[in-house]
Protein backbone atom coordinates (compact mmCIF):
# COMPACT_ATOMS: atom_id res chain seq x y z
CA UNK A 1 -12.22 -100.93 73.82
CA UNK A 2 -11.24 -97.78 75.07
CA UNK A 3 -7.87 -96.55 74.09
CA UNK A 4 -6.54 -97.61 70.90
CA UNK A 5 -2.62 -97.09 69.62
CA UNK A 6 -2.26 -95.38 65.97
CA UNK A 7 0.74 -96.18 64.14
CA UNK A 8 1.22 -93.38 61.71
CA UNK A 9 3.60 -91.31 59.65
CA UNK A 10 5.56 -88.44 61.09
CA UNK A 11 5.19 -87.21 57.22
CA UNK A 12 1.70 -85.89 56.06
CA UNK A 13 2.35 -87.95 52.99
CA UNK A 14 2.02 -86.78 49.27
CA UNK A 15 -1.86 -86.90 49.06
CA UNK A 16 -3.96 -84.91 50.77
CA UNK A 17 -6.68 -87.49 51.49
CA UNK A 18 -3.99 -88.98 53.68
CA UNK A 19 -4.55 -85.97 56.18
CA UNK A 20 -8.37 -85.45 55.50
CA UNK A 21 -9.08 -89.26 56.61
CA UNK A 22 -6.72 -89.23 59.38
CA UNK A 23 -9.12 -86.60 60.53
CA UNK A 24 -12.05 -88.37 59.93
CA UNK A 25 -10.75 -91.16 61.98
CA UNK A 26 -10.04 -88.66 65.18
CA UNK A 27 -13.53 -87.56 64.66
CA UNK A 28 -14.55 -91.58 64.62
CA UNK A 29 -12.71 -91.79 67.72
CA UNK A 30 -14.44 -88.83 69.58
CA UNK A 31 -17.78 -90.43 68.21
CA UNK A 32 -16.97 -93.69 69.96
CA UNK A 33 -15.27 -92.11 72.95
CA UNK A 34 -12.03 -93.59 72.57
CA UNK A 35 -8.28 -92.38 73.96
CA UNK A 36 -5.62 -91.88 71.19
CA UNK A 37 -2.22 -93.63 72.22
CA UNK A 38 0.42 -92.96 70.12
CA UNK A 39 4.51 -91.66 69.39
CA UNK A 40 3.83 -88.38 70.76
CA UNK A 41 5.32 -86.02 68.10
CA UNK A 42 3.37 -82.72 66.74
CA UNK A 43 3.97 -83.78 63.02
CA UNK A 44 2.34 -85.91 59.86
CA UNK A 45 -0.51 -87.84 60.05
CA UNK A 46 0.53 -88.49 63.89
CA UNK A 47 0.22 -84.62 64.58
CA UNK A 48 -2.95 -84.40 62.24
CA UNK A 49 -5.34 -86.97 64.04
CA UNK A 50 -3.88 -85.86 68.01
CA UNK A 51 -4.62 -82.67 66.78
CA UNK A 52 -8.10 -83.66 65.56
CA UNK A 53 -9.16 -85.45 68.95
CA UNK A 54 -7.74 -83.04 71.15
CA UNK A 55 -9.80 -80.37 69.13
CA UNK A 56 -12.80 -82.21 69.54
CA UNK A 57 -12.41 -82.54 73.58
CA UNK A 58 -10.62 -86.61 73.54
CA UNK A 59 -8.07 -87.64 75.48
CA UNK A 60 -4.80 -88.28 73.74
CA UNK A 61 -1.37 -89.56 75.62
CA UNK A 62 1.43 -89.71 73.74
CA UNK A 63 4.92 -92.30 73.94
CA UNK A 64 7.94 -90.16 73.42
CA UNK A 65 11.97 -91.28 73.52
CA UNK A 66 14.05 -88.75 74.77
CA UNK A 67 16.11 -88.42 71.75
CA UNK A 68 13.37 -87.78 69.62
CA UNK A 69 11.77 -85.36 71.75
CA UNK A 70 13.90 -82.75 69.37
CA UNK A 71 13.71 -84.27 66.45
CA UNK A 72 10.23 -85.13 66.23
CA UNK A 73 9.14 -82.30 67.86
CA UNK A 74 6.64 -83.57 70.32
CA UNK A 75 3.72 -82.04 70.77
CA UNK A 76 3.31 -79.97 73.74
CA UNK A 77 -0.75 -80.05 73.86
CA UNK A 78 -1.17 -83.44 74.66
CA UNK A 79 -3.44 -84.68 77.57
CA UNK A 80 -0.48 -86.36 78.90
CA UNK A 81 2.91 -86.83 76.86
CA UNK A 82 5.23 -89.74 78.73
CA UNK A 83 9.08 -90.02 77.86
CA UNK A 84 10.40 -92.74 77.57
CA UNK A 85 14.59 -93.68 77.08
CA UNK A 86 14.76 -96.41 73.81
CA UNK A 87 12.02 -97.20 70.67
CA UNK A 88 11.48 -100.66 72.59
CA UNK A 89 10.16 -98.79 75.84
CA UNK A 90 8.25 -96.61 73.74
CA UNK A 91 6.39 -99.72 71.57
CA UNK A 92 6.14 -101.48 74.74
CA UNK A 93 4.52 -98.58 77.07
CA UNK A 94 1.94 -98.30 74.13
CA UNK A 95 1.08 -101.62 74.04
CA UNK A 96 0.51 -101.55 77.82
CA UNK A 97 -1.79 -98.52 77.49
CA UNK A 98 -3.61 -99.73 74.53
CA UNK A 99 -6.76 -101.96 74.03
CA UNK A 100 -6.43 -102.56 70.05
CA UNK A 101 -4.42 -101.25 67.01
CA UNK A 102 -4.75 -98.94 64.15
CA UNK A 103 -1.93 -98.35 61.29
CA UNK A 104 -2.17 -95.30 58.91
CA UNK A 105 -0.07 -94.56 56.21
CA UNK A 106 3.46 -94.13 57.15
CA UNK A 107 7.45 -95.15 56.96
CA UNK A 108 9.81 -97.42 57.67
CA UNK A 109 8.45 -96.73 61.55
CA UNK A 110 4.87 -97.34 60.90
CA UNK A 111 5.86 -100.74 59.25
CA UNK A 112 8.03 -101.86 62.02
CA UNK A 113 5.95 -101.31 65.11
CA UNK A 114 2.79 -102.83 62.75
CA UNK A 115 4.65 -106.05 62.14
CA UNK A 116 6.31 -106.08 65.57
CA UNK A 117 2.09 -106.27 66.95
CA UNK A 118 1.13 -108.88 64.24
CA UNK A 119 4.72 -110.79 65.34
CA UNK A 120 2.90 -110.76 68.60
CA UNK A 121 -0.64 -112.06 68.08
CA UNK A 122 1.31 -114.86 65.89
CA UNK A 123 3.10 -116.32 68.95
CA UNK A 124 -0.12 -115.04 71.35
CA UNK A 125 1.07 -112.28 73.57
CA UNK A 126 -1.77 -110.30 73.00
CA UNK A 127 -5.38 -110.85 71.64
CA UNK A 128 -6.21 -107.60 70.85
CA UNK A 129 -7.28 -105.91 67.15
CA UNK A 130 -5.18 -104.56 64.85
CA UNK A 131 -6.40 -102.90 61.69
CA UNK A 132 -4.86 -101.51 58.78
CA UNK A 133 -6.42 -98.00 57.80
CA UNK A 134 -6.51 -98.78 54.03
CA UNK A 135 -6.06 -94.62 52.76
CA UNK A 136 -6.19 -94.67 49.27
CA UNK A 137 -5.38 -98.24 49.02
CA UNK A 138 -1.87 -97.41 50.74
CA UNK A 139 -1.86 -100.90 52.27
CA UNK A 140 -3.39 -103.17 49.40
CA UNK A 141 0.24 -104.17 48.54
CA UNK A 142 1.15 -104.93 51.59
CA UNK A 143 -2.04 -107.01 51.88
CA UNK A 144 -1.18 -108.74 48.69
CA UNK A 145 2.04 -109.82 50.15
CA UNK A 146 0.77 -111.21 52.99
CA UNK A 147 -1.61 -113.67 50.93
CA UNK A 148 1.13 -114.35 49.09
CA UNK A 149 3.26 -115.25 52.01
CA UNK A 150 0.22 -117.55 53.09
CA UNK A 151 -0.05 -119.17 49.72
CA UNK A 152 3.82 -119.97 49.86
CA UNK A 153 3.44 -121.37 53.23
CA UNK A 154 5.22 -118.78 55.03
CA UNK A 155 1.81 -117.55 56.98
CA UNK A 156 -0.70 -119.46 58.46
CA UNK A 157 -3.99 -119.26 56.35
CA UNK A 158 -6.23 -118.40 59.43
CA UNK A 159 -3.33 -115.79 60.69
CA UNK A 160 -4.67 -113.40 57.69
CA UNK A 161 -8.16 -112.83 60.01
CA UNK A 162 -5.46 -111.36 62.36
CA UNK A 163 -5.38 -107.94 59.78
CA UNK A 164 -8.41 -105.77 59.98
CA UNK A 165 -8.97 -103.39 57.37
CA UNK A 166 -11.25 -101.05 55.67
CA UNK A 167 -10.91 -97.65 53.82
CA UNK A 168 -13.66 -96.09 56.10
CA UNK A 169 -12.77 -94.96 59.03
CA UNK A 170 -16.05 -95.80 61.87
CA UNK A 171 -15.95 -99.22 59.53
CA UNK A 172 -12.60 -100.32 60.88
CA UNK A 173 -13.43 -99.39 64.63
CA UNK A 174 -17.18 -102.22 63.90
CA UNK A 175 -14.16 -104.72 62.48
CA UNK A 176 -12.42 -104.11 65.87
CA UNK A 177 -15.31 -103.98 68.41
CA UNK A 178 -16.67 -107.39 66.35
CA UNK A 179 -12.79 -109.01 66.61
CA UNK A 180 -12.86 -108.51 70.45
CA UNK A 181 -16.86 -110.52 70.32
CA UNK A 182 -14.85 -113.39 68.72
């Protein structure tokens, strides 16, 4: 695994521990030697951990759509920063470039392109990790739900080994290195 994509707020969140773990997680990443792929802007918890790698001499490229270029603000400090035209170019040009997943707290955003990943493990278009970067237990509802979509039959029961997670950040990159040994 060399280049993993981090889904991730364009907010920094209400809590700082949001920000001080997405930190430790770019510091995880320059530990392990891995690239950062991800939406390209300069903000939130996306801004925070590019920031954090790039400070720390990694390689990070960001996935931009021209019309958020503005809006987003990208960031203009990026090892290389690739524009793309629609939000389906942009999820699918980080897919290409990317050898696993990692979701951080976010929006509306982070939820889509997370579920849009696990959508495609489901049907087997890619075998690669995904992990859920469990902040401050921001995604133990969300993994409540999904055993309760399981127990209602709506979810295969083995489909829930899909979902990494952990609330320590060089713990969820040994969950991914040990899902791509399966």
């Amino acid at each position: 695994m060399k280049r993993i994509c981090v889904f991730a707020g364009s907010s920094k969140g209400n809590n700082e521990e949001f920000v001080k773990q997405t930190e430790a997680l770019g510091k995880v990443f320059l530990e392990h030697d891995l690239s950062l792929v991800y939406g390209g802007a300069e903000s939130g918890l996306m801004g925070a951990l590019a920031d954090e790698i790039l400070k720390g001499g990694g390689e990070v490229t960001g996935v931009i759509p021209t019309h958020l270029l503005n809006k987003e603000v990208a960031h203009t400090g990026l090892t290389d920063l690739i524009e793309v035209s629609t939000m389906h170019e942009r999820k699918a040009k980080m897919s290409e470039l990317a050898d696993g997943y990692i979701a951080l707290p976010g929006g509306f955003g982070t939820f889509e392109e997370l579920f849009e990943v696990i959508s495609w493990a489901q049907i087997g278009l890619h075998k690669k990790p995904l992990a859920l970067f469990n902040i401050e237990q921001y995604y133990t509802p969300l993994l409540s739900l999904i055993h309760h979509a399981i127990e209602a039959g709506f979810v295969p029961e083995d489909n829930e080994r899909m979902i990494l997670h952990s609330n320590l950040p060089a713990e969820l990159i040994e969950q991914m290195n040990d899902f791509l040994k399966r």
